[in-house]
N, C-alpha and C. Protein backbone atom coordinates (compact mmCIF):
# COMPACT_ATOMS: atom_id res chain seq x y z
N UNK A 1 -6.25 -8.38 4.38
CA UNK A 1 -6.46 -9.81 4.50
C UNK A 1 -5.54 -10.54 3.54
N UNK A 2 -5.01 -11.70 3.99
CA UNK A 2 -4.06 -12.27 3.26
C UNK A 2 -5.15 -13.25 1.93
N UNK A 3 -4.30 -12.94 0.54
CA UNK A 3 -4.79 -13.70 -0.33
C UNK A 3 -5.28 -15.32 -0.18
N UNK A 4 -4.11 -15.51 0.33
CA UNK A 4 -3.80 -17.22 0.81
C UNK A 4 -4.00 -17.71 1.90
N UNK A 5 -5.09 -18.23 2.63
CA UNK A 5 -5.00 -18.58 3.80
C UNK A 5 -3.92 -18.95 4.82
N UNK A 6 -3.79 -18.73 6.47
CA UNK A 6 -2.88 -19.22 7.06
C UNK A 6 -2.66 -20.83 7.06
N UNK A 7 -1.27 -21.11 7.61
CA UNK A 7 -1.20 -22.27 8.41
C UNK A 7 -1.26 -23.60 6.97
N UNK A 8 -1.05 -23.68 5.73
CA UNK A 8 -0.83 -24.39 4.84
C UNK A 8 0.26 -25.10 4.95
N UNK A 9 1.25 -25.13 5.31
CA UNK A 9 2.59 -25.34 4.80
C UNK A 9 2.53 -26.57 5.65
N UNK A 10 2.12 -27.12 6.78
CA UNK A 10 2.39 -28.27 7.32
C UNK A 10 3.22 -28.84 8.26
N UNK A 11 3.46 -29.75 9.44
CA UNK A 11 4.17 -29.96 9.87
C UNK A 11 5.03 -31.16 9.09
N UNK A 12 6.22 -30.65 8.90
CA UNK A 12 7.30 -31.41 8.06
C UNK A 12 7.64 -32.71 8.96
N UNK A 13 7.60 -34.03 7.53
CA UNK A 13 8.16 -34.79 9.18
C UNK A 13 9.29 -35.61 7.90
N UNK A 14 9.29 -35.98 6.98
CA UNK A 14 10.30 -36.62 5.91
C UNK A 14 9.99 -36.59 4.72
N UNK A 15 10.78 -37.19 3.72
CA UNK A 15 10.47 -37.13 2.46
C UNK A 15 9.82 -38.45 2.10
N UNK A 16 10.10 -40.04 2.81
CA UNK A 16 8.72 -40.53 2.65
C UNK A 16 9.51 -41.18 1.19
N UNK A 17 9.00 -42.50 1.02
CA UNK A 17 8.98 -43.47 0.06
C UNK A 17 9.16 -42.92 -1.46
N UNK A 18 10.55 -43.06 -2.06
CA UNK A 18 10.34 -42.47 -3.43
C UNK A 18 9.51 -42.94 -4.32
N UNK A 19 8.67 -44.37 -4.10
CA UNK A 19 7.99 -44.79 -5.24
C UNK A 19 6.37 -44.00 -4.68
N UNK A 20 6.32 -43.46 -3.31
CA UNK A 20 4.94 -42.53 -3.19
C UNK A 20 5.07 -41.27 -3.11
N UNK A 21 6.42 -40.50 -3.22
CA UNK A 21 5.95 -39.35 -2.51
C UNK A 21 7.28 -38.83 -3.88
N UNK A 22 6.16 -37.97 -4.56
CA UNK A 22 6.97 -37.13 -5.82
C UNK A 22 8.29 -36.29 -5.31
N UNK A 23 8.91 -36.39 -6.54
CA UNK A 23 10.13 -35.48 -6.06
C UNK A 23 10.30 -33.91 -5.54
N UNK A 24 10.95 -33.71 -5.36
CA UNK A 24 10.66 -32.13 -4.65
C UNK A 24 9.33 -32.08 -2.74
N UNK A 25 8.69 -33.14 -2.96
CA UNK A 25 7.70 -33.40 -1.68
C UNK A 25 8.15 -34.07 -0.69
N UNK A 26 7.31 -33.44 0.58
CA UNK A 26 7.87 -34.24 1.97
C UNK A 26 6.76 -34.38 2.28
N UNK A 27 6.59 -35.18 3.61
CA UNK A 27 5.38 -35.74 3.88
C UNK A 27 4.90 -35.02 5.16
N UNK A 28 3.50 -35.18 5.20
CA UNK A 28 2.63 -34.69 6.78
C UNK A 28 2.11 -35.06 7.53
N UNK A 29 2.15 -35.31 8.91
CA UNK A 29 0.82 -35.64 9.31
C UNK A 29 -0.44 -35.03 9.66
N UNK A 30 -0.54 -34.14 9.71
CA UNK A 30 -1.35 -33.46 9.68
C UNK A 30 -2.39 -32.80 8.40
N UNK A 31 -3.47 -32.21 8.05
CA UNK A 31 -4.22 -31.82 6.96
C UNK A 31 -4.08 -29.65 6.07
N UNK A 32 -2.73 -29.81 5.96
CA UNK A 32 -2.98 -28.31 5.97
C UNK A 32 -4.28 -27.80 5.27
N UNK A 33 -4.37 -26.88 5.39
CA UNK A 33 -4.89 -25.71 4.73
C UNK A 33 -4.68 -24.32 3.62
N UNK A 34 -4.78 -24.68 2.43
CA UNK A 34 -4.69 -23.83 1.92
C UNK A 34 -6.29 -23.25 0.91
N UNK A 35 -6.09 -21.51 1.28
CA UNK A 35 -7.46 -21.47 -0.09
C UNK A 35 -7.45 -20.35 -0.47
N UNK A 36 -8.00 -19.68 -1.41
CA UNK A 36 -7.92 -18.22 -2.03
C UNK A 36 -9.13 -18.11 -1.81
N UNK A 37 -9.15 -17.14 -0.38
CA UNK A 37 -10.46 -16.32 -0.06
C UNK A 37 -11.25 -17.06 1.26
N UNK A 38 -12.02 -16.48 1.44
CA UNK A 38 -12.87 -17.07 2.70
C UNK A 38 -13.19 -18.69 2.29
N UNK A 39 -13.54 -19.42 3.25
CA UNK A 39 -14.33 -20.57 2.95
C UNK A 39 -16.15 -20.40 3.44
N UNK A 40 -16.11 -20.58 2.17
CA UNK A 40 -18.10 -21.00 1.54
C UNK A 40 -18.57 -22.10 2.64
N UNK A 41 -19.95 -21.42 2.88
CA UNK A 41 -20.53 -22.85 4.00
C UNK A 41 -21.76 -22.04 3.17
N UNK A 42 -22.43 -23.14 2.73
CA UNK A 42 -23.88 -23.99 1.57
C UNK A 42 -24.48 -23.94 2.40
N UNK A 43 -25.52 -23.69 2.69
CA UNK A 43 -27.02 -24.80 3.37
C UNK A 43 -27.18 -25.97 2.34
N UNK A 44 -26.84 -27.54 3.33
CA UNK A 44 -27.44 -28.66 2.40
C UNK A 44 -28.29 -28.18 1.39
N UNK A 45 -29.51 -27.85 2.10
CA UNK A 45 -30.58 -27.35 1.39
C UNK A 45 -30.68 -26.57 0.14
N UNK A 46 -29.70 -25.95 0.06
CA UNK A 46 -29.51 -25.37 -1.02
C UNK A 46 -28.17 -25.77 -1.98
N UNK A 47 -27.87 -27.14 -2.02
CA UNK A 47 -26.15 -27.57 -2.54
C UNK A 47 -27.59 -28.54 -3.79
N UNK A 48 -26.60 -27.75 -4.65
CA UNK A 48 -26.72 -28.79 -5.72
C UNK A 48 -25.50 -29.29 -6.08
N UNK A 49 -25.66 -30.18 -7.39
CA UNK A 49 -24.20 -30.57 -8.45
C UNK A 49 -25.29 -30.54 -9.89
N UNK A 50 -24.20 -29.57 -10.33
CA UNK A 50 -24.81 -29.99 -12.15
C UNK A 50 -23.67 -30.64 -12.99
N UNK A 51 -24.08 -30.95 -14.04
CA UNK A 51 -23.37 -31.22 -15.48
C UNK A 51 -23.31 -30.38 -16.63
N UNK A 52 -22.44 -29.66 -17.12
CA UNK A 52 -23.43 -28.82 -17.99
C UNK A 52 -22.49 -28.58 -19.30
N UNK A 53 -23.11 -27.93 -19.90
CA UNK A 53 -21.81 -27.18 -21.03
C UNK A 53 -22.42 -28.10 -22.14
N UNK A 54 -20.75 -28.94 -23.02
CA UNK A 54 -21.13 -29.77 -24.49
C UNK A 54 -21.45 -31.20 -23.83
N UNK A 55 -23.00 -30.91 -23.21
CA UNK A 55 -24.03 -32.30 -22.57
C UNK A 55 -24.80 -32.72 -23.69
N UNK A 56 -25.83 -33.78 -23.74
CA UNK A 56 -26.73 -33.88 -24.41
C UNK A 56 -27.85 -33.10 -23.59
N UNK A 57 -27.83 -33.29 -22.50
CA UNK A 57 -28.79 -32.73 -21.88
C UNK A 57 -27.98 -32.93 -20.35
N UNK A 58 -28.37 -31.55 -19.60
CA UNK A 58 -27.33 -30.96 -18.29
C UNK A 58 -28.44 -31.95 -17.39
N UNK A 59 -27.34 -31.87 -16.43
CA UNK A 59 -27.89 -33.13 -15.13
C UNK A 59 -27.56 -32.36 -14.06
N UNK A 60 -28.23 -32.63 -12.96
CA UNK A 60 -28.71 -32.15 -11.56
C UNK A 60 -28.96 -33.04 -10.37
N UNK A 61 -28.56 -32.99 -9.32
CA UNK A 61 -28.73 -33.25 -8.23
C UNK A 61 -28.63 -32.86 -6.98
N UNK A 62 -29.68 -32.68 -6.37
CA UNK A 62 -30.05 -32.01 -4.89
C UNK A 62 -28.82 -33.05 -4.30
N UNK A 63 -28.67 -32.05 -2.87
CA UNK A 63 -27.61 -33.13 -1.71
C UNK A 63 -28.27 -34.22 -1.59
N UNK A 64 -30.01 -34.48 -0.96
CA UNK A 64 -30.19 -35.97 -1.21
C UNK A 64 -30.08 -36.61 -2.24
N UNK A 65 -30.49 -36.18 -3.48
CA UNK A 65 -30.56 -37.12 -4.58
C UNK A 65 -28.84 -37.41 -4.44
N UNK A 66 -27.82 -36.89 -4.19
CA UNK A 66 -26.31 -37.30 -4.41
C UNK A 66 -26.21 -37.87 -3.31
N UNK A 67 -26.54 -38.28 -2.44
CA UNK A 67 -26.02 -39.24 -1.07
C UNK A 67 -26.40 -40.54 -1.71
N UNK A 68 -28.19 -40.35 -2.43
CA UNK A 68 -28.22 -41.52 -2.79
C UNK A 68 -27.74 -42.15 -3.53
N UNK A 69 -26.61 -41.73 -4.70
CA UNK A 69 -25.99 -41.81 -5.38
C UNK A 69 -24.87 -43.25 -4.90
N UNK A 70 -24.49 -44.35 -5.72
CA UNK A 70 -23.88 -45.83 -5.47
C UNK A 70 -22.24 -44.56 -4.65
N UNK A 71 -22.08 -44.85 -3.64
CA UNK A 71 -20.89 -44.39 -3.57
C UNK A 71 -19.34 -45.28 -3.31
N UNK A 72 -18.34 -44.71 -2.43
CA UNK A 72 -16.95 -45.62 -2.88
C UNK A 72 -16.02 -45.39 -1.77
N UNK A 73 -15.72 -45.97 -1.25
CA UNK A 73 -14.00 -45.87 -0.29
C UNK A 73 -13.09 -45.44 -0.89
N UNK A 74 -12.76 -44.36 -0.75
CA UNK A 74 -11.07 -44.18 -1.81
C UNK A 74 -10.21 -44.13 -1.23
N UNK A 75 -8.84 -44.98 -0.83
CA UNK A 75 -7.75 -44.81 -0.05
C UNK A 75 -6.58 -44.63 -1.08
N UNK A 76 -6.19 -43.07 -0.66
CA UNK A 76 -5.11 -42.39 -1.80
C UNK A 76 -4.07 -41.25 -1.12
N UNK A 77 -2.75 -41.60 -2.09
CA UNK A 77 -2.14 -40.63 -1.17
C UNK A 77 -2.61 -39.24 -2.28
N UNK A 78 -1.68 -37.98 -1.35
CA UNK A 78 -2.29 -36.46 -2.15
C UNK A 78 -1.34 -35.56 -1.82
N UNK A 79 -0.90 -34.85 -2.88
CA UNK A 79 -0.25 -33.99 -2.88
C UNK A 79 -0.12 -32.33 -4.06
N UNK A 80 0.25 -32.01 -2.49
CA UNK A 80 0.02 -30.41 -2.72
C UNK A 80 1.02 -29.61 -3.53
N UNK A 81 0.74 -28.65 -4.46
CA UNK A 81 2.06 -28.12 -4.87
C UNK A 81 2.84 -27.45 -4.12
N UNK A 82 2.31 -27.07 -2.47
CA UNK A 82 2.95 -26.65 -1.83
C UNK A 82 4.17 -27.05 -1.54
N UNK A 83 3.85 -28.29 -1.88
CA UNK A 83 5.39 -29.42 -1.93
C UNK A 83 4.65 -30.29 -0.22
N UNK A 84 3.57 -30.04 0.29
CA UNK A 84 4.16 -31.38 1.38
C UNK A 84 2.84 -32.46 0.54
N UNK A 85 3.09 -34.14 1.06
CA UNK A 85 2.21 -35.02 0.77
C UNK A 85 1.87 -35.90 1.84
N UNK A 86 0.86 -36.38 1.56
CA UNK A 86 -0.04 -37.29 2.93
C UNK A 86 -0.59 -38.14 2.06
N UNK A 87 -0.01 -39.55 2.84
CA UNK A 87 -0.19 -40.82 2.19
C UNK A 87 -1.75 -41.12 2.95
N UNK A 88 -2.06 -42.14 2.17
CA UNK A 88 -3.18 -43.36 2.91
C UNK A 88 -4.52 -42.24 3.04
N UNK A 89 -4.69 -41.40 2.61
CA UNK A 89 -5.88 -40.62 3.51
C UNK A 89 -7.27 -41.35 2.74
N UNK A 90 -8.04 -41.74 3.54
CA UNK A 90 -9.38 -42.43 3.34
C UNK A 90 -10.40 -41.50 2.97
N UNK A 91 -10.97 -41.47 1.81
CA UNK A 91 -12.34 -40.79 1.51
C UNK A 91 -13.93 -41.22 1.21
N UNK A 92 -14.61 -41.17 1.30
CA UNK A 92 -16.11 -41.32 0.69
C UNK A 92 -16.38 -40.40 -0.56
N UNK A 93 -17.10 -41.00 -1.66
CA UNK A 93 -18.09 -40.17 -2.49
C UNK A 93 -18.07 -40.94 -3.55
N UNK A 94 -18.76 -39.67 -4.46
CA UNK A 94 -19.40 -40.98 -5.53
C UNK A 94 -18.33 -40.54 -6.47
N UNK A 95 -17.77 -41.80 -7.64
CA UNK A 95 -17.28 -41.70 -9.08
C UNK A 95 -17.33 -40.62 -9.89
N UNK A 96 -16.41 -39.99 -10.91
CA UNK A 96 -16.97 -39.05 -11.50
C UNK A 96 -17.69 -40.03 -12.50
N UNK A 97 -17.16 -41.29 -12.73
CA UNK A 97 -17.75 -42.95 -13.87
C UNK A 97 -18.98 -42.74 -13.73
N UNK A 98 -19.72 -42.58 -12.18
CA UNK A 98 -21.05 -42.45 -12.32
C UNK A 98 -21.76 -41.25 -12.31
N UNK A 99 -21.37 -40.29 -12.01
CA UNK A 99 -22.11 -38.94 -12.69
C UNK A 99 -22.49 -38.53 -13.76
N UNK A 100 -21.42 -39.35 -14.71
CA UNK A 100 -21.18 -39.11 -16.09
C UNK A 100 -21.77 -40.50 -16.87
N UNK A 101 -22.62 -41.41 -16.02
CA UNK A 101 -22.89 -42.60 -17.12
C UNK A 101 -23.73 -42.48 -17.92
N UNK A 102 -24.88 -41.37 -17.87
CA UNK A 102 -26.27 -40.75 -18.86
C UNK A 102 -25.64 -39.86 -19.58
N UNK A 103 -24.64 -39.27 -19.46
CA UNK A 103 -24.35 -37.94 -20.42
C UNK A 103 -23.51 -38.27 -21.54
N UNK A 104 -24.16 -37.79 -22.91
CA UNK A 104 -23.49 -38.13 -23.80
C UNK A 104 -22.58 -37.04 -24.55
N UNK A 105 -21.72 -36.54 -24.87
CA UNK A 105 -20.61 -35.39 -24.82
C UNK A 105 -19.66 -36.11 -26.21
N UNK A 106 -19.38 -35.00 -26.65
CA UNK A 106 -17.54 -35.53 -27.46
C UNK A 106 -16.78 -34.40 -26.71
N UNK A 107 -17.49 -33.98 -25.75
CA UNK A 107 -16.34 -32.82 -25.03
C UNK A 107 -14.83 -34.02 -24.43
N UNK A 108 -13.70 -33.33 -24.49
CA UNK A 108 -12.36 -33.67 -24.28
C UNK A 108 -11.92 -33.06 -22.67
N UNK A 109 -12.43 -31.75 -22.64
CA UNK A 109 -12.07 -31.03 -21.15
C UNK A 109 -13.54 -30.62 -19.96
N UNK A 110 -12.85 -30.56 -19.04
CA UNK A 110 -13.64 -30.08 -17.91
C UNK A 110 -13.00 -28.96 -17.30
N UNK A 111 -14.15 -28.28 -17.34
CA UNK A 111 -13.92 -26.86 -15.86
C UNK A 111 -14.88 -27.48 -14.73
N UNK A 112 -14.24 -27.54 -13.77
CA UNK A 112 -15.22 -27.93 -12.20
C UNK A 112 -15.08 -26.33 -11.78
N UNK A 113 -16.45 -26.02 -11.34
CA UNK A 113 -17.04 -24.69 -11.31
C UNK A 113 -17.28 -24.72 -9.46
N UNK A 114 -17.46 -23.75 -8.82
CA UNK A 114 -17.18 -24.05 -7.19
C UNK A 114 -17.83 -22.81 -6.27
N UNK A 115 -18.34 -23.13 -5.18
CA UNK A 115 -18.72 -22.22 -4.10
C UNK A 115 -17.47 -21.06 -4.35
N UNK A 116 -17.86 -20.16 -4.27
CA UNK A 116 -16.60 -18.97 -3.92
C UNK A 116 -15.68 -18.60 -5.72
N UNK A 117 -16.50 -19.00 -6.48
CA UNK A 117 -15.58 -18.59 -7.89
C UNK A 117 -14.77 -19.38 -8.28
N UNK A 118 -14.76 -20.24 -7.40
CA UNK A 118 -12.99 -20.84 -7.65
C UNK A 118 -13.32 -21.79 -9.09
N UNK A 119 -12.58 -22.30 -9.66
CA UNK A 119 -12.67 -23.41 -11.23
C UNK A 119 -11.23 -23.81 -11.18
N UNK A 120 -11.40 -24.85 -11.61
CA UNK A 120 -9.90 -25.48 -12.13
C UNK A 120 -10.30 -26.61 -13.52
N UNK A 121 -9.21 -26.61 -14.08
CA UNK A 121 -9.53 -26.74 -15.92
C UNK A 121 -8.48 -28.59 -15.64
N UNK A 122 -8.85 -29.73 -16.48
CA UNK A 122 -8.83 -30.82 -16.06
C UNK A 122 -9.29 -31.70 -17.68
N UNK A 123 -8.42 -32.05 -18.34
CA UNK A 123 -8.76 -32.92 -19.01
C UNK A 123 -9.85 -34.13 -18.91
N UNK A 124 -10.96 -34.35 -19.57
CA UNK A 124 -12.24 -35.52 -19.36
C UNK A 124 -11.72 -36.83 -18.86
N UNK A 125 -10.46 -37.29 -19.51
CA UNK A 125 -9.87 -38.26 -19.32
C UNK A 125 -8.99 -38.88 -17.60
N UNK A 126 -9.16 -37.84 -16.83
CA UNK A 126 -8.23 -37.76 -16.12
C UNK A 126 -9.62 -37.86 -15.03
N UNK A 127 -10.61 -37.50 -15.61
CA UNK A 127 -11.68 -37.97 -14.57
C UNK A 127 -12.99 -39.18 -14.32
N UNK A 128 -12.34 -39.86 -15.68
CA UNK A 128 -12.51 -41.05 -15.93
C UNK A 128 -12.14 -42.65 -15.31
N UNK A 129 -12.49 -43.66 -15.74
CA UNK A 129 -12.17 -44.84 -15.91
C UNK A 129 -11.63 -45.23 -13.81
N UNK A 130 -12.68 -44.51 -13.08
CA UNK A 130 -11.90 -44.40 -11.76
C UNK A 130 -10.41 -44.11 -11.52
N UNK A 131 -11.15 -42.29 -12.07
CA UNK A 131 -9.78 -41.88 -11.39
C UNK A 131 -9.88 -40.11 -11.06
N UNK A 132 -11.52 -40.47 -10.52
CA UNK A 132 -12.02 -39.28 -9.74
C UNK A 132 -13.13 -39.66 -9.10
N UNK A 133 -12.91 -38.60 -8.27
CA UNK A 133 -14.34 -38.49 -7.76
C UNK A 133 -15.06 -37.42 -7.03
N UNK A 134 -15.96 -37.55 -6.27
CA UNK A 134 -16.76 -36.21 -5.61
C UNK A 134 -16.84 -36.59 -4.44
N UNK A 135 -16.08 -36.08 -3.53
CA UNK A 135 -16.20 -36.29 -2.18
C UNK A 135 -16.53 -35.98 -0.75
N UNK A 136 -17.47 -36.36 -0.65
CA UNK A 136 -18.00 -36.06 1.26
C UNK A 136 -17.21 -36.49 2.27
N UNK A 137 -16.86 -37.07 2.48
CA UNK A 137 -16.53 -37.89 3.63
C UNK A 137 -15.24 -37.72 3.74
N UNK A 138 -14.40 -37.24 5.02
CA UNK A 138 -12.71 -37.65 5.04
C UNK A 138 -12.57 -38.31 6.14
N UNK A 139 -11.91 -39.38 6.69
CA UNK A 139 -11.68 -39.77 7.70
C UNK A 139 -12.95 -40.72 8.61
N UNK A 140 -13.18 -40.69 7.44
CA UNK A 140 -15.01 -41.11 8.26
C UNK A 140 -16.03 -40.50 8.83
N UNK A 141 -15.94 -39.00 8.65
CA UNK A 141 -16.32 -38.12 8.86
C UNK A 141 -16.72 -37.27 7.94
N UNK A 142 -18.02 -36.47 8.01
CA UNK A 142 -18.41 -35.66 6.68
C UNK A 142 -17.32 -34.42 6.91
N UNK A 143 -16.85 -34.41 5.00
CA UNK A 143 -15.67 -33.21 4.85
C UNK A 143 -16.20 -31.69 5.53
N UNK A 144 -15.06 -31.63 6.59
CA UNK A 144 -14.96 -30.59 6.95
C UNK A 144 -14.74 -29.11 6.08
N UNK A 145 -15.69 -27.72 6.22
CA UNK A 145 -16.00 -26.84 5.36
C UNK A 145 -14.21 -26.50 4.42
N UNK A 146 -13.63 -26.04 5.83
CA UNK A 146 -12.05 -25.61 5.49
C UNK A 146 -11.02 -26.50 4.66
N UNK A 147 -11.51 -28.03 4.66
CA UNK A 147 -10.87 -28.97 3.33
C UNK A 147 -11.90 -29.02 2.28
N UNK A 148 -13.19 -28.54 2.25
CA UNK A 148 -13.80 -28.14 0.58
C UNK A 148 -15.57 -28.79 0.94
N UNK A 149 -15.51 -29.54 2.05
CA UNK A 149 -16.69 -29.14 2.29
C UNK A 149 -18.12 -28.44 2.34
N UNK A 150 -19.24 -28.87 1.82
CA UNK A 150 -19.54 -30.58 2.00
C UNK A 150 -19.47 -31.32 0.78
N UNK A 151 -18.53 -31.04 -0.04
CA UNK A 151 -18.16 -31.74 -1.22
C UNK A 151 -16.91 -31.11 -1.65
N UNK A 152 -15.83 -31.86 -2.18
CA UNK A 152 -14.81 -31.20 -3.68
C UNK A 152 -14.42 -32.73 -4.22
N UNK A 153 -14.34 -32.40 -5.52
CA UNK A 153 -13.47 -32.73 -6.21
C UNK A 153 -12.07 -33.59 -5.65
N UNK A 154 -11.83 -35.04 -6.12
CA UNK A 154 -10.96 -35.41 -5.50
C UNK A 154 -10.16 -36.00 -6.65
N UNK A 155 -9.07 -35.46 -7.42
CA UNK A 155 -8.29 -36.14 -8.68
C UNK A 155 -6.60 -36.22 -8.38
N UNK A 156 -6.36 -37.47 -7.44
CA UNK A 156 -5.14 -37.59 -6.11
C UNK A 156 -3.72 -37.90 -6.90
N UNK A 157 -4.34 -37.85 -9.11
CA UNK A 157 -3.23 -38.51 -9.06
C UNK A 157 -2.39 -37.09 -10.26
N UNK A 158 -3.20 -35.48 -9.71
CA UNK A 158 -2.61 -34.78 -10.00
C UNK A 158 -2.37 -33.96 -8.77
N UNK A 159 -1.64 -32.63 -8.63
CA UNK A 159 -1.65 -31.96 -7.78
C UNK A 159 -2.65 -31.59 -7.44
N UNK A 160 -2.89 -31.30 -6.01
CA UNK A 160 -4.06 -31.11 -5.31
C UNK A 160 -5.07 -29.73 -5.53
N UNK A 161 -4.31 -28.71 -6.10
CA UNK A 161 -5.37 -28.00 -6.38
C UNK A 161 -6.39 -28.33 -7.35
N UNK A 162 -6.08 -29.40 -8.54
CA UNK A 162 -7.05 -29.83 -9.21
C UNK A 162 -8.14 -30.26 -8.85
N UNK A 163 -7.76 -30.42 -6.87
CA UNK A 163 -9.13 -31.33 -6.66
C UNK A 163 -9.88 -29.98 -5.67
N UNK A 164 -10.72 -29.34 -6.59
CA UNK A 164 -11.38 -28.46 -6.31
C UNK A 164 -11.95 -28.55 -4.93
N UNK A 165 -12.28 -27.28 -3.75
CA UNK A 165 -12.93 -27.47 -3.00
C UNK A 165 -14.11 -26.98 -3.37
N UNK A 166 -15.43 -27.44 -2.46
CA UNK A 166 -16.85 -26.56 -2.87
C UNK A 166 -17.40 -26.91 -3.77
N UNK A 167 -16.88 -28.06 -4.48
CA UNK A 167 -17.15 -28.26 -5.48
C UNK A 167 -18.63 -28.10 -6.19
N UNK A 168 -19.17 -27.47 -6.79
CA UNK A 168 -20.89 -27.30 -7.53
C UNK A 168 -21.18 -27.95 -9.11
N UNK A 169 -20.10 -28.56 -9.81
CA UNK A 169 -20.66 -29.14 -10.47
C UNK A 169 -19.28 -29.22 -11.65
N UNK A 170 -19.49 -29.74 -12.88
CA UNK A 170 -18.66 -29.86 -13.93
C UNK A 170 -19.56 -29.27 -15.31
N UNK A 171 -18.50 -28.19 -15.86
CA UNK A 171 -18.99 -28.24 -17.12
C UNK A 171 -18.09 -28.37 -18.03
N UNK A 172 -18.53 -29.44 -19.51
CA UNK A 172 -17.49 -29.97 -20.31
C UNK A 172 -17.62 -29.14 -21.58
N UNK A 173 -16.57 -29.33 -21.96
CA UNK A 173 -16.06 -28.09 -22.75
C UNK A 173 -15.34 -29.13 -24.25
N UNK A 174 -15.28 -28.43 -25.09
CA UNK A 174 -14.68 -29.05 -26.44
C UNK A 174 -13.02 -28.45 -26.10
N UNK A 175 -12.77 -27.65 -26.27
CA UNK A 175 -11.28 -26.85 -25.76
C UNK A 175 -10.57 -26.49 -24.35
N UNK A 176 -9.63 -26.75 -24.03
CA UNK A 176 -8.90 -26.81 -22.73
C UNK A 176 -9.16 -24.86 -22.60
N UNK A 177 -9.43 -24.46 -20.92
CA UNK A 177 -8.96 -23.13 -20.65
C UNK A 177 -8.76 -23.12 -19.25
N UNK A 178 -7.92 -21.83 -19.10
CA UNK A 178 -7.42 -21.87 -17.74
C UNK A 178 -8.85 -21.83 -16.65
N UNK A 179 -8.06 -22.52 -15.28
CA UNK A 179 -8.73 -22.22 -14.20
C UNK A 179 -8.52 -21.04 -13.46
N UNK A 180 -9.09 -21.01 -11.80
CA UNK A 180 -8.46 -19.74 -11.44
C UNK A 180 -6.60 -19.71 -11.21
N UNK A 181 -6.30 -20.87 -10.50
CA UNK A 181 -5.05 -21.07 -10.39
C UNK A 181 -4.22 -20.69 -11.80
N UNK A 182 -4.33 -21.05 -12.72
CA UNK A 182 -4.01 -21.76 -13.99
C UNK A 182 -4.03 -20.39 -14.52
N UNK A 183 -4.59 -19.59 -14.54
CA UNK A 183 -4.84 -18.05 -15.04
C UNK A 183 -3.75 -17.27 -14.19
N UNK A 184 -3.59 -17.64 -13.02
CA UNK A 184 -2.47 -16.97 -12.62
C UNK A 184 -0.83 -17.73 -12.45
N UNK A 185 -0.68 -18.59 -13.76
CA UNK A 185 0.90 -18.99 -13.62
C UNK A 185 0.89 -20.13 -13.13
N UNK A 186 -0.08 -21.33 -12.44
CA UNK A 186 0.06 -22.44 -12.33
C UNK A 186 0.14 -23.45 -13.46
N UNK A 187 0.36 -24.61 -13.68
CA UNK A 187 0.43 -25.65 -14.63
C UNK A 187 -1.13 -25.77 -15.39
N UNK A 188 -1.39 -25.70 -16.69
CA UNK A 188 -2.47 -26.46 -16.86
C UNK A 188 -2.74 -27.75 -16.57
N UNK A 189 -1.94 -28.25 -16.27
CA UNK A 189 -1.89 -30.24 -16.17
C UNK A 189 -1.98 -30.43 -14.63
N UNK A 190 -0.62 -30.09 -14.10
CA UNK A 190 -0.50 -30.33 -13.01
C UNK A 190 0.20 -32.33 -12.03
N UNK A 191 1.01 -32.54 -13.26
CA UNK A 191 1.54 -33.72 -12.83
C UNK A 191 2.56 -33.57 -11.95
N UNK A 192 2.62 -34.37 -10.19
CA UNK A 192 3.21 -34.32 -9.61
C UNK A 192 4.11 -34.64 -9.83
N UNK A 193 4.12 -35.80 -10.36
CA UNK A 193 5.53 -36.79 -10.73
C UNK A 193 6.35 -36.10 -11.62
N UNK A 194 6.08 -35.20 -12.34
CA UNK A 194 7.03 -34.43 -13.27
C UNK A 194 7.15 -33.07 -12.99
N UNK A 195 6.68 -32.79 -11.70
CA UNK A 195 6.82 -31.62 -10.96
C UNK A 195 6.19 -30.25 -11.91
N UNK A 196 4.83 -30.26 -12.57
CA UNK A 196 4.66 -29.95 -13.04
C UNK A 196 3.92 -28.77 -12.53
N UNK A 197 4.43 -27.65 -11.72
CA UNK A 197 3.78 -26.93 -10.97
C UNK A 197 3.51 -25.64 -11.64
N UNK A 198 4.00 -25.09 -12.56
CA UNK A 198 4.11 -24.25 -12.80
C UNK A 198 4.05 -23.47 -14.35
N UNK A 199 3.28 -22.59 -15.12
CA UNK A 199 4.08 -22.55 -16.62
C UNK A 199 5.19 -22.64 -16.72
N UNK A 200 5.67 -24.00 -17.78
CA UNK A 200 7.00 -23.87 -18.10
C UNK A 200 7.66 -25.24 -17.50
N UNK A 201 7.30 -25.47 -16.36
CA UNK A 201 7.73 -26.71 -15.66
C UNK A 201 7.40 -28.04 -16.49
């Protein structure tokens, strides 16, 4: 079985506006697919989200208690280190601003923890001040399993693996450590704009 799922790479169509579409990236229309390992399907019923780690006290929420949650329209472009990007894509979900408005922390980093093992490591700051979120919805439609479904992580203004699929919750941490990507030779950061794909880049 292949590590990496098929069919990622995208149908190529240009490189697309230099003030939206990072250097080295071309654009898609279409939604590839990429993931390490099968894709996870939850029973609602059984999907939580926690908070956990350097909390004052860890936080929880069943799938209903998070629907009921104030949620948000996010229209953002996103890009993959695969190198292709897709402008305008419309999302639903809630803030990471509001997951995080009861928890009191001096933690600096986050690991987002995930259906299937997966983690990716993410500075606190970067999921702040609206400029993350947790997302259901793509297209107006609840997220399909194979884009990270019925929730991931959505942080559009780093490379896309940061925005975890499957997402199950955040735990904050005092010290930065690798994710799964990140453990094997990807960027800890992950800034598109500085093509930051890679150790060393």
């Amino acid at each position: 079985m292949s590590f990496v799922s098929r069919g990622f790479r995208g149908k190529r169509r240009d490189e697309g506006p230099s003030d939206r579409v990072p250097p080295g990236q071309y654009l898609v229309d279409d939604f590839p697919v990429l993931s390490a390992g099968p894709t996870p399907r939850t029973p609602l019923d059984q999907w939580d989200f926690t908070i956990t780690g350097e909390v004052g006290e860890p936080k929880r929420w069943s799938w209903e208690e998070f629907q009921a949650l104030p949620s948000e329209t996010i229209t953002k472009d996103i890009h993959c280190v695969t190198k292709w990007s897709k402008l305008d894509t419309v999302w639903e979900g809630v803030a990471i601003d509001t997951l995080l408005a009861d928890v009191e922390t001096s933690a600096e980093y986050v690991v987002a923890f995930c259906d299937g093992g997966y983690t990716t490591n993410l500075p606190l700051e970067d999921l702040t001040d609206g400029k993350a979120w947790v997302a259901y919805n793509f297209g107006g439609e609840p997220l399909d399993p194979e884009h990270g479904g019925p929730a991931r992580l959505l942080v559009p203004h780093l490379y896309f693996w940061k925005s975890a699929k499957w997402v199950r919750g955040l735990r904050l941490a005092d010290e930065d450590e690798p994710g799964f990507w990140e453990s094997l030779g990807y960027h800890m950061y992950g800034d598109p704009w500085r093509e930051q794909r890679y150790w060393g880049d």
